[in-house]
Protein backbone atom coordinates (compact mmCIF):
# COMPACT_ATOMS: atom_id res chain seq x y z
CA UNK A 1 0.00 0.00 0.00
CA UNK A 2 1.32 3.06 -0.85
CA UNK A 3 0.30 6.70 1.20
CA UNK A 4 0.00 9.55 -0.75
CA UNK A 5 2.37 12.77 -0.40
CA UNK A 6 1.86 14.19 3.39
CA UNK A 7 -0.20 18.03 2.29
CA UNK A 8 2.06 20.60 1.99
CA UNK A 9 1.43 23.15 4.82
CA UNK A 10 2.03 26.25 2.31
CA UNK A 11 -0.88 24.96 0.28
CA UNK A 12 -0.69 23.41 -3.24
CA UNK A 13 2.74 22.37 -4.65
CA UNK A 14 3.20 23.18 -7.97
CA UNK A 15 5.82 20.46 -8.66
CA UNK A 16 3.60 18.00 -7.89
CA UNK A 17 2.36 16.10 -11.43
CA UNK A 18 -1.22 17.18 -12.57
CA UNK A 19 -0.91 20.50 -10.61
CA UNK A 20 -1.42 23.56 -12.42
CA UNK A 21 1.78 26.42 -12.80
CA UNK A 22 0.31 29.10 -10.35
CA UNK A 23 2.33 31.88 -12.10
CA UNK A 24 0.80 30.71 -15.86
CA UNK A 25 3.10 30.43 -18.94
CA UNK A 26 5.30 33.62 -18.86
CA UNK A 27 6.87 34.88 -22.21
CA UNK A 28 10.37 34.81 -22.58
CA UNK A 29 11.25 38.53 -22.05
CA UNK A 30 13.89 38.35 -25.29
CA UNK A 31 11.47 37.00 -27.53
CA UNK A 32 11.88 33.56 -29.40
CA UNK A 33 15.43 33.61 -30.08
CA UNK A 34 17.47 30.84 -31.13
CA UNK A 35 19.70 28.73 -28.70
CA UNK A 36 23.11 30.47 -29.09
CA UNK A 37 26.60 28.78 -29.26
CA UNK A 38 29.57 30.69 -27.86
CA UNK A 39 32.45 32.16 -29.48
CA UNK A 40 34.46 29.17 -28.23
CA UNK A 41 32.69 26.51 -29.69
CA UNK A 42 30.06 24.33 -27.25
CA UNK A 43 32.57 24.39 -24.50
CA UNK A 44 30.28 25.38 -21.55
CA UNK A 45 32.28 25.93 -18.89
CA UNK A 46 35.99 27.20 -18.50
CA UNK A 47 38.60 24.93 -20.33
CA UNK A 48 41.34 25.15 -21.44
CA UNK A 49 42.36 26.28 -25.12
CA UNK A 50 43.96 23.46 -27.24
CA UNK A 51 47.67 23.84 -26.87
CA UNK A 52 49.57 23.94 -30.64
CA UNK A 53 52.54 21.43 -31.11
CA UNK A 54 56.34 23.19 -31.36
CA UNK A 55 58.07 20.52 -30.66
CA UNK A 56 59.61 20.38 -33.87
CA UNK A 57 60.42 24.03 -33.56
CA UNK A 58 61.87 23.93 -30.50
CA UNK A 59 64.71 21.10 -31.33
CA UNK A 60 65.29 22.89 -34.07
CA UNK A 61 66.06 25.99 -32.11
CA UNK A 62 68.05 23.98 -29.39
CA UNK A 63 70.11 22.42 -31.74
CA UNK A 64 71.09 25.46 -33.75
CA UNK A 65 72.56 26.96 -30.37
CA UNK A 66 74.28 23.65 -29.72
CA UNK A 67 75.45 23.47 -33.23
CA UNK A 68 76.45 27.15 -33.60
CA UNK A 69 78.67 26.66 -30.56
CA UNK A 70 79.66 23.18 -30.91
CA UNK A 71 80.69 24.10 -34.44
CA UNK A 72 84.63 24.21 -33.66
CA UNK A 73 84.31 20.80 -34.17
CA UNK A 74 82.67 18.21 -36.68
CA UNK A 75 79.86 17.21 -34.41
CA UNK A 76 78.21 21.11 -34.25
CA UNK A 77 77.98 20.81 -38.10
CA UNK A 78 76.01 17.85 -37.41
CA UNK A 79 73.71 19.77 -35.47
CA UNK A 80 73.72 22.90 -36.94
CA UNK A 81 72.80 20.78 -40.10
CA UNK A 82 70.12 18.52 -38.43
CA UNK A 83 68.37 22.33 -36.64
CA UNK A 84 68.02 23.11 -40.23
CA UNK A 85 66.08 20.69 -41.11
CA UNK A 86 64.12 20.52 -38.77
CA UNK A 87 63.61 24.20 -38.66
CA UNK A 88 62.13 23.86 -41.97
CA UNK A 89 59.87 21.14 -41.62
CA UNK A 90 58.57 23.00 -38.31
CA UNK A 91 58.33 25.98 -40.10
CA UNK A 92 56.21 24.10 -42.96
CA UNK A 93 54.60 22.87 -40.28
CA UNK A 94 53.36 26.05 -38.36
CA UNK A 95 51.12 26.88 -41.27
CA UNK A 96 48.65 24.00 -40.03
CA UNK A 97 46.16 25.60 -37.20
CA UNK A 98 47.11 22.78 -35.19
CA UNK A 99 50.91 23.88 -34.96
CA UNK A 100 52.73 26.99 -33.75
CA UNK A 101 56.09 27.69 -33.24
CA UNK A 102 57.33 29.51 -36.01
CA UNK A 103 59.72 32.06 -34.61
CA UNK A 104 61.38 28.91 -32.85
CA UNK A 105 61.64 27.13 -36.35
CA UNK A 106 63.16 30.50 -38.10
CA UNK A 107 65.43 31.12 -34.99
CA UNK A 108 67.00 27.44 -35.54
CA UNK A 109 67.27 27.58 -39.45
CA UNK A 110 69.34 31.44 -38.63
CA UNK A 111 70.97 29.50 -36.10
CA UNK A 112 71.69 26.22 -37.82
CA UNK A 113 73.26 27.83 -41.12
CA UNK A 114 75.01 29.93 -39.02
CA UNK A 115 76.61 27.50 -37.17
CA UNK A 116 77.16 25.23 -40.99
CA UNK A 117 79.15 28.95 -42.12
CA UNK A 118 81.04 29.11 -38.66
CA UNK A 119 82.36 25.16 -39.16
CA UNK A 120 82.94 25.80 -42.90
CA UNK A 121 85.15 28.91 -42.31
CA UNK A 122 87.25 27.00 -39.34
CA UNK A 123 87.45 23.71 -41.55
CA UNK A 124 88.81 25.73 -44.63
CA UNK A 125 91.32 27.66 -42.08
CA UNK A 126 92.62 23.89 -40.31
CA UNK A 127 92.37 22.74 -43.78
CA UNK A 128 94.55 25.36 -45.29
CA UNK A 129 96.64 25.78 -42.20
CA UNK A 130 97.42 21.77 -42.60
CA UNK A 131 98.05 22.00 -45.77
CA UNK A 132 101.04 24.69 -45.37
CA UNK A 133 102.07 22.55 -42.98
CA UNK A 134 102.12 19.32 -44.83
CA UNK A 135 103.70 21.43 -48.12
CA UNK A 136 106.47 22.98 -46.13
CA UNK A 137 107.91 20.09 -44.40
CA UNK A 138 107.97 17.83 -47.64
CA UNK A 139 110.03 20.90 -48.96
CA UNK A 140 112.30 20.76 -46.28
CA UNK A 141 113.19 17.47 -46.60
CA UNK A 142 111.30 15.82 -43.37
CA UNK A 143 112.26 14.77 -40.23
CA UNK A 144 112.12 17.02 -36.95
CA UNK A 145 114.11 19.99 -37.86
CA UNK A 146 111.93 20.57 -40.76
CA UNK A 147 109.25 20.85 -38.59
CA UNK A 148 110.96 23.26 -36.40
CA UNK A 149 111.83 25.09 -39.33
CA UNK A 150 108.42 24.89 -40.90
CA UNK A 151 106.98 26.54 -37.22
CA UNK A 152 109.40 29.10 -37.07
CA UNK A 153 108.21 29.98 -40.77
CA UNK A 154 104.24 29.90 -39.71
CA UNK A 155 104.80 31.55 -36.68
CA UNK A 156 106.37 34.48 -38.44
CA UNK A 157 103.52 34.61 -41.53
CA UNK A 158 100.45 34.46 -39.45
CA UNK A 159 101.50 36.56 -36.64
CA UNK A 160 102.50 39.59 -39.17
């Protein structure tokens, strides 16, 4: 057996089923207007925007600094040579909505072909330097006092 609802003791309750709405059907105020979206899409409540992918740009930038000063030797031509590539495929990348990072990806392609320039110059100076070398002890015959000779001769033509 079930009991009805106890009687409310502020009179009818208008949530009960099969009472009437005391206050009647009230116009909306605004008129009929459509259900509007926000400028954010149907994201209700706070969030968080979506967060664009630099990785790409970012290695790219890191390893043009690495490469630009690790370009003294062979490995920061690596490097500088590697942050240009991928400096350009971020940067080809960045156009995509999804992506960002675009001053990162030019940064490492300035970076990176700096840093191929810097090792070029120094292995054309080593290069060139061994080379003298090389030439001027085979003209002087060999052996240990054509290298001292060859030294003294260096020493004098690249410090004047």
């Amino acid at each position: 057996m079930t009991q009805p609802p106890p009687e409310s003791p502020y009179g009818n309750n208008p949530n009960q089923p099969g009472q009437p709405n005391p206050y009647g059907n009230q116009p909306n105020q605004y008129g009929n207007q459509p259900p509007q979206s926000n400028q954010y899409g149907n994201q209700q409540y706070g969030g968080q925007p979506a967060k664009l992918k630099k990785g790409l740009a970012i290695a790219a930038l890191v390893l043009g600094i690495l490469g630009l000063f690790g370009s003294l030797i062979v490995f920061g031509a690596i490097l500088s040579l590697v942050a240009v590539i991928l400096g350009i495929v971020a940067l080809v990348q960045s156009k995509k909505p999804t992506h960002g990072g675009k001053g990162f990806a030019i940064s490492g392609i300035v970076l990176g072909i700096l840093g191929l320039v810097l090792a070029a110059a120094i292995g054309l100076f080593v290069g060139g330097l061994v080379s003298d070398i090389t030439q001027c002890v085979e003209d002087n015959g060999g052996g240990q006092s054509a290298i001292d000779k060859c030294e003294q001769e260096l020493n004098q033509q690249y410090t004047n």
